[in-house]
Protein backbone atom coordinates (compact mmCIF):
# COMPACT_ATOMS: atom_id res chain seq x y z
CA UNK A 1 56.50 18.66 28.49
CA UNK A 2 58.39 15.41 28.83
CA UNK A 3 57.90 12.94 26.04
CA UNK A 4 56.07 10.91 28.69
CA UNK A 5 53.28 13.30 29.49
CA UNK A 6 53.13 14.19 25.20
CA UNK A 7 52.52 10.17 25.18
CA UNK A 8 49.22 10.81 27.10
CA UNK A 9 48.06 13.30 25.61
CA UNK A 10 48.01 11.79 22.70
CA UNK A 11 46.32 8.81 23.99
CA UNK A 12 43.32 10.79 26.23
CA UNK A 13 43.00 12.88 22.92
CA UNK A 14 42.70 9.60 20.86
CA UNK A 15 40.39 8.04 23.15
CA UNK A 16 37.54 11.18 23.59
CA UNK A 17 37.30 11.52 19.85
CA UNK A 18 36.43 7.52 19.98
CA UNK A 19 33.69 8.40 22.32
CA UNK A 20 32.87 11.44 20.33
CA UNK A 21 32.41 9.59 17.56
CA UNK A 22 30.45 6.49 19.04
CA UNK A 23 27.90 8.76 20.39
CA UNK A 24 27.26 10.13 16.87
CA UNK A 25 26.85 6.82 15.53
CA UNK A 26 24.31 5.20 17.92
CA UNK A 27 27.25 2.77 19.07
CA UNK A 28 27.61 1.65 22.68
CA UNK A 29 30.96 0.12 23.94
CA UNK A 30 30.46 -3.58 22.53
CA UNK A 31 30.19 -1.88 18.98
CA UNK A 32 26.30 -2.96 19.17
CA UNK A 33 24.08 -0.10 18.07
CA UNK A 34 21.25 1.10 19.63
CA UNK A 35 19.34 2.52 16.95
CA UNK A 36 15.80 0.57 15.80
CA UNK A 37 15.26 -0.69 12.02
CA UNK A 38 15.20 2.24 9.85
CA UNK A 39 12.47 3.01 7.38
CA UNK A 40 8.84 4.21 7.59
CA UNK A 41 6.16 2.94 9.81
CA UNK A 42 2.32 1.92 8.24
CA UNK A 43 1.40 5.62 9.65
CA UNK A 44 3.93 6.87 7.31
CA UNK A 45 4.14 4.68 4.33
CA UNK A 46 2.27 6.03 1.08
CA UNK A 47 0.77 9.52 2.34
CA UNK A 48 -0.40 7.52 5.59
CA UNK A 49 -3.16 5.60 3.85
CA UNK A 50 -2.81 2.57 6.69
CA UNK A 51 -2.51 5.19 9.54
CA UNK A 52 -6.13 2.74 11.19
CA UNK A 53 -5.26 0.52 13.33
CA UNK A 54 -6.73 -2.43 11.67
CA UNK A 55 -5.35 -1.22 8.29
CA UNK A 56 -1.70 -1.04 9.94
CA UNK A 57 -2.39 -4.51 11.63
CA UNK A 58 -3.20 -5.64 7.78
CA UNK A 59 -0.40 -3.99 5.79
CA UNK A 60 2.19 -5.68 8.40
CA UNK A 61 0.66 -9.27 8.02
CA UNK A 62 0.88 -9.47 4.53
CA UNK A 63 4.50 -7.30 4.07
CA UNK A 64 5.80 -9.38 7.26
CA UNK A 65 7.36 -6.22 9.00
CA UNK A 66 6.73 -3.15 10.44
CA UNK A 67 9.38 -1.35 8.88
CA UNK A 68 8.93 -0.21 5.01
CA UNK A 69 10.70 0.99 2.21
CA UNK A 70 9.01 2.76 -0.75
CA UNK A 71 9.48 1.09 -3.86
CA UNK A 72 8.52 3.09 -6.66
CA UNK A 73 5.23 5.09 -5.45
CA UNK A 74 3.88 7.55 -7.69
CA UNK A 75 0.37 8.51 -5.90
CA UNK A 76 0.90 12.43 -7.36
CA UNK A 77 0.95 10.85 -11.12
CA UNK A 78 -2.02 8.70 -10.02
CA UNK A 79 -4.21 10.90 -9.52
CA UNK A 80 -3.31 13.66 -12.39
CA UNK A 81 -3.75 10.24 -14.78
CA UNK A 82 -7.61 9.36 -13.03
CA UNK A 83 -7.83 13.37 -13.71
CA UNK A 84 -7.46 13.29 -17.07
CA UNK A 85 -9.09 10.21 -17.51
CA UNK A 86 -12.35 11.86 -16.43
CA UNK A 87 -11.92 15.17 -18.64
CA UNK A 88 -13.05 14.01 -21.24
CA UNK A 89 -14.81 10.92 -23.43
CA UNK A 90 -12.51 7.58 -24.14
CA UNK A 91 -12.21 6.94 -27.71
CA UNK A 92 -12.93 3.25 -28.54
CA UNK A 93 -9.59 2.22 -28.77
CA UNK A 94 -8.40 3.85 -25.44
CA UNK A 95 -7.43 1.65 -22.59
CA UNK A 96 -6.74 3.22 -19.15
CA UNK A 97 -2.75 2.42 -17.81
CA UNK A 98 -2.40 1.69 -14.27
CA UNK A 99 -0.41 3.75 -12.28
CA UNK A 100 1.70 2.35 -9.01
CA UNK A 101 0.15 4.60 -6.12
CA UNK A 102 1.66 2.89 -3.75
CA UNK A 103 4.67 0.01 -3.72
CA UNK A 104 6.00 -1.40 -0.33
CA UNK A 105 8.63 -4.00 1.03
CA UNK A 106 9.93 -4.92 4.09
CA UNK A 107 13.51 -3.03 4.98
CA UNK A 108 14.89 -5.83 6.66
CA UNK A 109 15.50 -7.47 2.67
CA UNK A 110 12.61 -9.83 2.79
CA UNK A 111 11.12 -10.58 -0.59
CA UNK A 112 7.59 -10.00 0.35
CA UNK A 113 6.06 -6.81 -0.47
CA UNK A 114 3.32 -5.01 -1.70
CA UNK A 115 1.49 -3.01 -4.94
CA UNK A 116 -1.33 -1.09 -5.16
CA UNK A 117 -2.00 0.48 -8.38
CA UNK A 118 -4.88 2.59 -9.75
CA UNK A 119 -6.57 3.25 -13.17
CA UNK A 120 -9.95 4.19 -14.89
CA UNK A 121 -11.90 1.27 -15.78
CA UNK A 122 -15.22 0.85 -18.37
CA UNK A 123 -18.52 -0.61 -17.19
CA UNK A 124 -18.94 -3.92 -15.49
CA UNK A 125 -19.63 -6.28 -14.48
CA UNK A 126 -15.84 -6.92 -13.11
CA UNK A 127 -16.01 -10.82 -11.68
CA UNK A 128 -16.54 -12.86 -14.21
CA UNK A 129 -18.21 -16.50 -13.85
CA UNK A 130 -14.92 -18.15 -14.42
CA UNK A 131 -13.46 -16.83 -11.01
CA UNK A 132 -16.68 -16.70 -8.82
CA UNK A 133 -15.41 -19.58 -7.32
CA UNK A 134 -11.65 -18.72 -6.33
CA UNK A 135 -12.25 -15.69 -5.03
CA UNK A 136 -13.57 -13.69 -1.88
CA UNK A 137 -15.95 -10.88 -2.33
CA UNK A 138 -16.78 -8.05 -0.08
CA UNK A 139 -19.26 -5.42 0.37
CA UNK A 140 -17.61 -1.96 -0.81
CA UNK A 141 -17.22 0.16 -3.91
CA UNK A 142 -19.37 -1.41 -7.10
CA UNK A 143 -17.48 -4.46 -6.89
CA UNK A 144 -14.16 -5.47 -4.47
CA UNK A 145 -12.84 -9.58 -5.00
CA UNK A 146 -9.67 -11.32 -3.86
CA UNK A 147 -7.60 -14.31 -4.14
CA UNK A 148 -4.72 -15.33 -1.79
CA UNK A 149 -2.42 -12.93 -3.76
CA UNK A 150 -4.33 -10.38 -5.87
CA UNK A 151 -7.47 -8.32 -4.98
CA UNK A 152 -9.56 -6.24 -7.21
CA UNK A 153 -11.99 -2.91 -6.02
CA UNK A 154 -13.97 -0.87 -8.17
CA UNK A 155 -15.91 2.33 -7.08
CA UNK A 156 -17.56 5.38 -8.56
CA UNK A 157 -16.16 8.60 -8.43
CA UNK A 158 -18.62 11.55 -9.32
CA UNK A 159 -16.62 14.50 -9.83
CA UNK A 160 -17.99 18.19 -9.74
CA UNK A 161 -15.16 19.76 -11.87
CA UNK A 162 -14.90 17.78 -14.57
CA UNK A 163 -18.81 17.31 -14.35
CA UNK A 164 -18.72 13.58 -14.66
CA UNK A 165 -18.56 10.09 -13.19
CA UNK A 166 -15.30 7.91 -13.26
CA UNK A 167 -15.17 4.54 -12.27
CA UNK A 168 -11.85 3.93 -10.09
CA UNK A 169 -10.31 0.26 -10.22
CA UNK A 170 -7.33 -0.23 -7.44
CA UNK A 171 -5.77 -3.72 -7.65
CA UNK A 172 -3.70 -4.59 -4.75
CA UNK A 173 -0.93 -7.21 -5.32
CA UNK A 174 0.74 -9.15 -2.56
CA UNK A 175 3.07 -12.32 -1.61
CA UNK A 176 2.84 -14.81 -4.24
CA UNK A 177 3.82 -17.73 -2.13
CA UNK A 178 0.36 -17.36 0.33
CA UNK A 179 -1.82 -20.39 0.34
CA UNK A 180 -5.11 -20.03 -1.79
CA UNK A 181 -6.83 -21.35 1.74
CA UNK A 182 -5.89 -18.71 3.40
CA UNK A 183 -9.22 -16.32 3.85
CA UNK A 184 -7.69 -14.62 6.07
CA UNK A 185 -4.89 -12.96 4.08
CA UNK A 186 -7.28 -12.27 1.85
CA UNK A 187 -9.51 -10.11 4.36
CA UNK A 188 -5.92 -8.06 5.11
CA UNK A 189 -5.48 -7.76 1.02
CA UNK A 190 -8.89 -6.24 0.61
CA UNK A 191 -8.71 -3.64 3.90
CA UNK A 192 -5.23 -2.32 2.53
CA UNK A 193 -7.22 -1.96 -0.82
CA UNK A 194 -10.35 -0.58 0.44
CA UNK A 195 -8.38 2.54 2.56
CA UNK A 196 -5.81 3.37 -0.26
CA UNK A 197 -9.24 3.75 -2.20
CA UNK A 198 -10.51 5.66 0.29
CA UNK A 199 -7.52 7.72 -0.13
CA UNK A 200 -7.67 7.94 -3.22
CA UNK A 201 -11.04 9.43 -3.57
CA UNK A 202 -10.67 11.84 -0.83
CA UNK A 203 -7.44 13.11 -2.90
CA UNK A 204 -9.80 13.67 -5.98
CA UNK A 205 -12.90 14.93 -4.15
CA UNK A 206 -15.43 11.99 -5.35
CA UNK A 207 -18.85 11.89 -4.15
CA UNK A 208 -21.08 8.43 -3.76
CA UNK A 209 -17.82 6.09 -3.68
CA UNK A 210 -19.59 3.36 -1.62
CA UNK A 211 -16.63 2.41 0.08
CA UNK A 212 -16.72 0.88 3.11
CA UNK A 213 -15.21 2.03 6.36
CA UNK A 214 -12.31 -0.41 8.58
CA UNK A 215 -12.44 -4.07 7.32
CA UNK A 216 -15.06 -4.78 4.83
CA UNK A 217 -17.31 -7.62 5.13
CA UNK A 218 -17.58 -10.59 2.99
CA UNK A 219 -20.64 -11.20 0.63
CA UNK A 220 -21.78 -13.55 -2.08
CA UNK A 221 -20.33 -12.82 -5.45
CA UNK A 222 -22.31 -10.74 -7.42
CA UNK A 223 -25.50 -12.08 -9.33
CA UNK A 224 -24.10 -11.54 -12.72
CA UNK A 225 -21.44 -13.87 -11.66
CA UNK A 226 -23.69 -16.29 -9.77
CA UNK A 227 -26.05 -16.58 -12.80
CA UNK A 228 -23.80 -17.57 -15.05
CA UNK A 229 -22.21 -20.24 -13.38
């Protein structure tokens, strides 16, 4: 072999690993690659909670994408904790600790993202007089309440094994920068809510949880918040 034709074969070798090793990458001859965003869809995110179609539409308003990133989910330590919150009786001094279930944000590096955690809570009534006014209420669970950037859901959770009833709060925690005017962010802050609850007490086998199916539907605030105003 001439030095010539050892010239050329070093160049065709050169140039097929190139390809070779575009084709792994996703990369087409500009350098641009073809692949879509990476992360997980609504379907996916958090056990597939938001799998509904109006749920997904909700969880991408508020986050802003349709691509997630799990930030700091625990939903298997958030339901042992609601488990051994309903073994047995609180003593007086005993105050349930919330527990991220689910935490979201968009992968593109947006700031906007999402928490939903869940705890044990006492007796109610939940909305108090002081914000009656600011806030949205809707018909599912005991009580369910939002504002442009938090939302609130309580249901009961009667449990066969321990014997008991629990009462399940989920607060869901969006954007911070959404305008108090805007009802209909709060709507999509409440669905999200409403099916991670949902989730929720499927995963711990309540019975009687009241909570609504899809979107719920707005209704006055409740009377013991009316009558004190």
């Amino acid at each position: 072999m001439n030095i010539r034709d050892a010239r050329g074969v070093r160049i065709g070798a050169a140039v097929a690993v190139a390809a070779l090793l575009a084709g792994c990458s996703g990369g087409t001859a500009d350098g641009e690659g073809t692949k879509g965003p990476e992360g997980l869809t609504a379907a996916e995110a958090c056990g597939g909670f938001a799998s509904a179609a109006p749920v997904t539409a909700a969880l991408e308003a508020v986050v802003g994408t349709e691509h997630f990133e799990d930030d700091l989910s625990k939903p298997d330590k958030a339901i042992e904790r609601l488990r051994d919150d309903a073994a047995a009786p609180w003593a007086d001094s005993y105050r349930p600790q919330p527990v991220r279930y689910c935490g979201l944000r968009a992968v593109e590096g947006g700031r906007k993202d999402l928490r939903i955690e869940v705890s044990a809570a006492g007796k109610g009534p939940y909305l108090g007089p002081a914000l009656a006014k600011s806030v949205t209420s809707y018909a599912t669970g005991l009580e369910a309440f939002t504002s442009s950037g938090l939302g609130r859901l309580y249901f009961t959770c009667r449990l066969d094994a321990p014997a008991r009833s629990l009462v399940v709060e989920a607060v869901v925690r969006g954007p911070a920068d959404v305008p108090q005017t805007d009802l209909q962010h709060r709507a999509r802050l409440i669905t999200v809510a409403n099916a991670a609850a949902r989730q929720v007490s499927a995963k711990l086998g309540c019975e009687g949880d009241g909570l609504a199916t899809g979107v719920p539907k707005t209704v006055p605030a409740p009377a013991s918040a009316q009558s004190a105003q």
